[in-house]
N, C-alpha and C. Protein backbone atom coordinates (compact mmCIF):
# COMPACT_ATOMS: atom_id res chain seq x y z
N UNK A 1 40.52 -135.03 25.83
CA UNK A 1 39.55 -133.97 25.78
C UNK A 1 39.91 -132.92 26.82
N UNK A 2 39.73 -132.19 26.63
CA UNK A 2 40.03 -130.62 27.63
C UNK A 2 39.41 -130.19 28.72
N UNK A 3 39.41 -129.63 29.51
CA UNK A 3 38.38 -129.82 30.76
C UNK A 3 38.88 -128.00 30.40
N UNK A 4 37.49 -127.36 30.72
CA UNK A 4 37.50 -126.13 30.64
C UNK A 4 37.78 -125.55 31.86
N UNK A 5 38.38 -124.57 32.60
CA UNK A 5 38.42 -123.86 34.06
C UNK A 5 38.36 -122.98 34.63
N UNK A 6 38.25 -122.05 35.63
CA UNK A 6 38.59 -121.08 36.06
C UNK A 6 39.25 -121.40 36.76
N UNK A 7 40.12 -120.48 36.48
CA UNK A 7 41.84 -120.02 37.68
C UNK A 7 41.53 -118.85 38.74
N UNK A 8 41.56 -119.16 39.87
CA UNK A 8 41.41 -118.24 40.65
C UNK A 8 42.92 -118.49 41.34
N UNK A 9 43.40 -116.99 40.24
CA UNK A 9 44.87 -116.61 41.08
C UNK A 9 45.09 -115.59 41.84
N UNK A 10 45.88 -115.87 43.36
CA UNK A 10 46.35 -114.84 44.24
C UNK A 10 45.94 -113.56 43.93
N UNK A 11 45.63 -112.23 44.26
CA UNK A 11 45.68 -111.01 43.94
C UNK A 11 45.36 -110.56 42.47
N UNK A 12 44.48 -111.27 41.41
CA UNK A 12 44.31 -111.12 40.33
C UNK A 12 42.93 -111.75 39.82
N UNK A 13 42.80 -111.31 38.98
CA UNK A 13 41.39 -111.24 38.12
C UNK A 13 40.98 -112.84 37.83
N UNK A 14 39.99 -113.73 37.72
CA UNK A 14 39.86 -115.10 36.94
C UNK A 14 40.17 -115.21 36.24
N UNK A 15 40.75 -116.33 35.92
CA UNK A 15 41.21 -116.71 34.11
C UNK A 15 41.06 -117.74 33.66
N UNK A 16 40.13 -117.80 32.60
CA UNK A 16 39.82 -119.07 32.00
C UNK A 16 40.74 -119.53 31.31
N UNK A 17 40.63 -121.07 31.09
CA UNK A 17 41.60 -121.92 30.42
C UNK A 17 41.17 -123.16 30.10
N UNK A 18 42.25 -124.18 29.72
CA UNK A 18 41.90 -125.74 29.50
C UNK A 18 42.97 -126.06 29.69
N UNK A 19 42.52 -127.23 30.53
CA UNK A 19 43.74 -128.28 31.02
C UNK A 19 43.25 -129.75 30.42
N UNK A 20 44.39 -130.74 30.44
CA UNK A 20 44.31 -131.70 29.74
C UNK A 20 43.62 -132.63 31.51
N UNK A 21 44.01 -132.48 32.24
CA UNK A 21 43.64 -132.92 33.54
C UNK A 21 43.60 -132.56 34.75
N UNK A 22 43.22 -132.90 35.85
CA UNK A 22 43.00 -131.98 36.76
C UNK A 22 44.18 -132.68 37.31
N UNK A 23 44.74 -131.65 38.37
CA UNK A 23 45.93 -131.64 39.02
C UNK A 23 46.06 -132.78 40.60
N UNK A 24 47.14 -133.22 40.51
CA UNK A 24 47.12 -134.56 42.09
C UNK A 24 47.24 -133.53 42.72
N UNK A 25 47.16 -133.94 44.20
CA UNK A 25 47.61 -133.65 45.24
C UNK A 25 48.72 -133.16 45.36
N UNK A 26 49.67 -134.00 44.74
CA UNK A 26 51.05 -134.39 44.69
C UNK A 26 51.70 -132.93 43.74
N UNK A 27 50.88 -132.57 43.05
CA UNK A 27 51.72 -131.60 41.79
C UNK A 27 51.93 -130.11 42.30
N UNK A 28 52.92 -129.29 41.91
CA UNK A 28 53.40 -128.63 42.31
C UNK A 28 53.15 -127.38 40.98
N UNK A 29 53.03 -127.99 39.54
CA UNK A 29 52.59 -127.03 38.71
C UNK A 29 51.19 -127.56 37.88
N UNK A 30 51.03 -126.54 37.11
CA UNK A 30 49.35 -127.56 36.46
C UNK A 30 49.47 -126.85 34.91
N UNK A 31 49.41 -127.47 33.96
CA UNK A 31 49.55 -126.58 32.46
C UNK A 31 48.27 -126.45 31.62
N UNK A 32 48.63 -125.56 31.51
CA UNK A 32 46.85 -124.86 31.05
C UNK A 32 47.31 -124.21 29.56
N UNK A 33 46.03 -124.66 29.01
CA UNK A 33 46.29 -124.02 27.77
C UNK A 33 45.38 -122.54 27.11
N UNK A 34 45.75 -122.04 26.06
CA UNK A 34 44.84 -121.01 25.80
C UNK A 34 44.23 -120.05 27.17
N UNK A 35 45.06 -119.42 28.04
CA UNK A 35 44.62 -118.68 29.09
C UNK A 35 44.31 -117.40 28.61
N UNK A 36 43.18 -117.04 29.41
CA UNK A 36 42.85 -115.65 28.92
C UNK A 36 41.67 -115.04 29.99
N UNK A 37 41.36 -114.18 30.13
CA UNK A 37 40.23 -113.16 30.97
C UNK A 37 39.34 -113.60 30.97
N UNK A 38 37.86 -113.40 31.68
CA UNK A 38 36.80 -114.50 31.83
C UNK A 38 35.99 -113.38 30.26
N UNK A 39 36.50 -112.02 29.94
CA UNK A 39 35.98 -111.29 29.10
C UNK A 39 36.35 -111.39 27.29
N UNK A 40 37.55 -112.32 27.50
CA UNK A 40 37.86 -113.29 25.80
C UNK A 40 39.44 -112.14 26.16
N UNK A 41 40.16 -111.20 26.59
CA UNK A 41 41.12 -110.80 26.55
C UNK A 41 41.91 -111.09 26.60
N UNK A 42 43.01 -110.83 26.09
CA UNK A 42 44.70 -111.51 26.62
C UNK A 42 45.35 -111.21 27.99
N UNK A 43 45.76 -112.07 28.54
CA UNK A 43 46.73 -111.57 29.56
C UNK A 43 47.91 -110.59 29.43
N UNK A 44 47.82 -109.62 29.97
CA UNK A 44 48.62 -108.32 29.68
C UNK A 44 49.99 -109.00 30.04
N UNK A 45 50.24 -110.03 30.73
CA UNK A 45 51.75 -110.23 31.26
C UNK A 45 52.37 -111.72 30.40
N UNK A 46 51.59 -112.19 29.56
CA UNK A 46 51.72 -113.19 28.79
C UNK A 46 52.70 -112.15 27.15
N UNK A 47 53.26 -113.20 26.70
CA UNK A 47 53.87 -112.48 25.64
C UNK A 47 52.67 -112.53 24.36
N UNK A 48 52.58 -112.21 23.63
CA UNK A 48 51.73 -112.15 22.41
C UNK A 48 51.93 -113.64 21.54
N UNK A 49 50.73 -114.43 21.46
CA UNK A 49 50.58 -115.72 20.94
C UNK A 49 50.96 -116.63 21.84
N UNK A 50 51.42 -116.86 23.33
CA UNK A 50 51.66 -117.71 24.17
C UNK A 50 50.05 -118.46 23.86
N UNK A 51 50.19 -120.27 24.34
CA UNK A 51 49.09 -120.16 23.94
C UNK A 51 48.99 -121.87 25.26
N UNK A 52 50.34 -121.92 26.03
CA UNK A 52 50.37 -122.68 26.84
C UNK A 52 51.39 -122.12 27.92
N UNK A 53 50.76 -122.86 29.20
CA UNK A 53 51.57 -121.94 30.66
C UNK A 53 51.83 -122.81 31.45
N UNK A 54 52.64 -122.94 31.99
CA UNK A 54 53.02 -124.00 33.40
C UNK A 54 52.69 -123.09 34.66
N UNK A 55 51.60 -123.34 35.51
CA UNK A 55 50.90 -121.98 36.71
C UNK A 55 51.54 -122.76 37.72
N UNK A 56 52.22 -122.40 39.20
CA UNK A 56 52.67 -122.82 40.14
C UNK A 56 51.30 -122.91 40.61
N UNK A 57 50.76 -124.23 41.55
CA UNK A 57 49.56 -124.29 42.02
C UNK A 57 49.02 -123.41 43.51
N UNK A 58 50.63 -123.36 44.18
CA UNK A 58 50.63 -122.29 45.03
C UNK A 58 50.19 -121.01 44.81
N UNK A 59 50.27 -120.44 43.81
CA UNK A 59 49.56 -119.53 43.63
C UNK A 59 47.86 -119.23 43.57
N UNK A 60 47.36 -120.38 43.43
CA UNK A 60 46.15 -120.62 43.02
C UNK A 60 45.39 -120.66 44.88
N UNK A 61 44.21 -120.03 44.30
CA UNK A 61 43.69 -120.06 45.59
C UNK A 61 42.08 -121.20 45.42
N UNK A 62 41.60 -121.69 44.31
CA UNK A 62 40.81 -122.85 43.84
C UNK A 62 40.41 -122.37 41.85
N UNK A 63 40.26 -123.96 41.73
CA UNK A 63 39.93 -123.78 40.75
C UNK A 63 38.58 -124.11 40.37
N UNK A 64 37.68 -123.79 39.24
CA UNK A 64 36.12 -123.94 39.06
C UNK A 64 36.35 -124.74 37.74
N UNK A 65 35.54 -126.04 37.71
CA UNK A 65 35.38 -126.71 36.25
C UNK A 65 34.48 -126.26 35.75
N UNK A 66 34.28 -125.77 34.45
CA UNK A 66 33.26 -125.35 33.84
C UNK A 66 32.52 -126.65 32.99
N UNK A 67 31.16 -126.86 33.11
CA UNK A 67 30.72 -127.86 32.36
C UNK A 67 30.91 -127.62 31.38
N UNK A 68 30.96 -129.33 30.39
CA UNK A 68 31.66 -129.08 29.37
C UNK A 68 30.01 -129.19 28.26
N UNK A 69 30.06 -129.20 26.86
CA UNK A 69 28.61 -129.02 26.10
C UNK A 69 27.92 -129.85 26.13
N UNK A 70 28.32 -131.51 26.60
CA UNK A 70 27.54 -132.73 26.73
C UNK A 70 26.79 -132.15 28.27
N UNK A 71 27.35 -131.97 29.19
CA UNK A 71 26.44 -131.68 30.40
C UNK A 71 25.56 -130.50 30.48
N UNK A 72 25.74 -129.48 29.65
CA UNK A 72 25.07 -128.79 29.68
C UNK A 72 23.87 -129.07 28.80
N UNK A 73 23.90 -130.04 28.26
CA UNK A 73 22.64 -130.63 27.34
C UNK A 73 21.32 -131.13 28.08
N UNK A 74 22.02 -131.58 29.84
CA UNK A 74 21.68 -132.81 30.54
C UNK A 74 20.34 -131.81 31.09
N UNK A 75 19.33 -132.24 31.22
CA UNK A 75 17.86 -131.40 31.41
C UNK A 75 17.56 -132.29 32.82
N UNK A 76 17.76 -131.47 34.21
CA UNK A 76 17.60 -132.46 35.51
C UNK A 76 15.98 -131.98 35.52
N UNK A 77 15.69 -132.74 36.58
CA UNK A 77 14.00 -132.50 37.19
C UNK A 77 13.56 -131.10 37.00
N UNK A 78 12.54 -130.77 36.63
CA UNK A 78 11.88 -129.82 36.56
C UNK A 78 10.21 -130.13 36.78
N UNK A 79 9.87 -129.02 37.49
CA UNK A 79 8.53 -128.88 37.76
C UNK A 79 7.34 -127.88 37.77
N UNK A 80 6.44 -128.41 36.73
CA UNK A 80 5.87 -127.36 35.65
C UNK A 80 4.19 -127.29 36.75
């Protein structure tokens, strides 16, 4: 299953994606699939139909998991 993300890269805009897993310690690249603008756009520096990327993690300054549709179902405490 896919874990949805934000990429927060060096000197550049967020970019959402999906990775098959989150990255060790140990890894040096992380492959993400379907990358694109947090606005549904293409990456201007991607070729046309790329639709998987190998990102050096060095570049990355953190990444954000986006909940996936089962957790967003999950209804915590509320008080009426």
């Amino acid at each position: 299953m896919a874990i949805e993300v934000i990429l927060h890269v060096l000197n550049q805009d967020p970019i959402i994606a999906e990775i098959d897993e989150l990255p060790q310690s140990n890894d040096q690249l992380i492959k993400v699939a379907n990358p694109r603008y947090r606005d549904g756009r293409d990456l201007h520096f991607l070729d046309h139909g790329v639709t998987t990327v190998y990102w050096p993690v060095n570049q990355l300054t953190f990444i954000e998991i986006r909940p996936s549709e089962d957790e967003e179902q999950i209804i915590g405490f509320v008080r009426e």
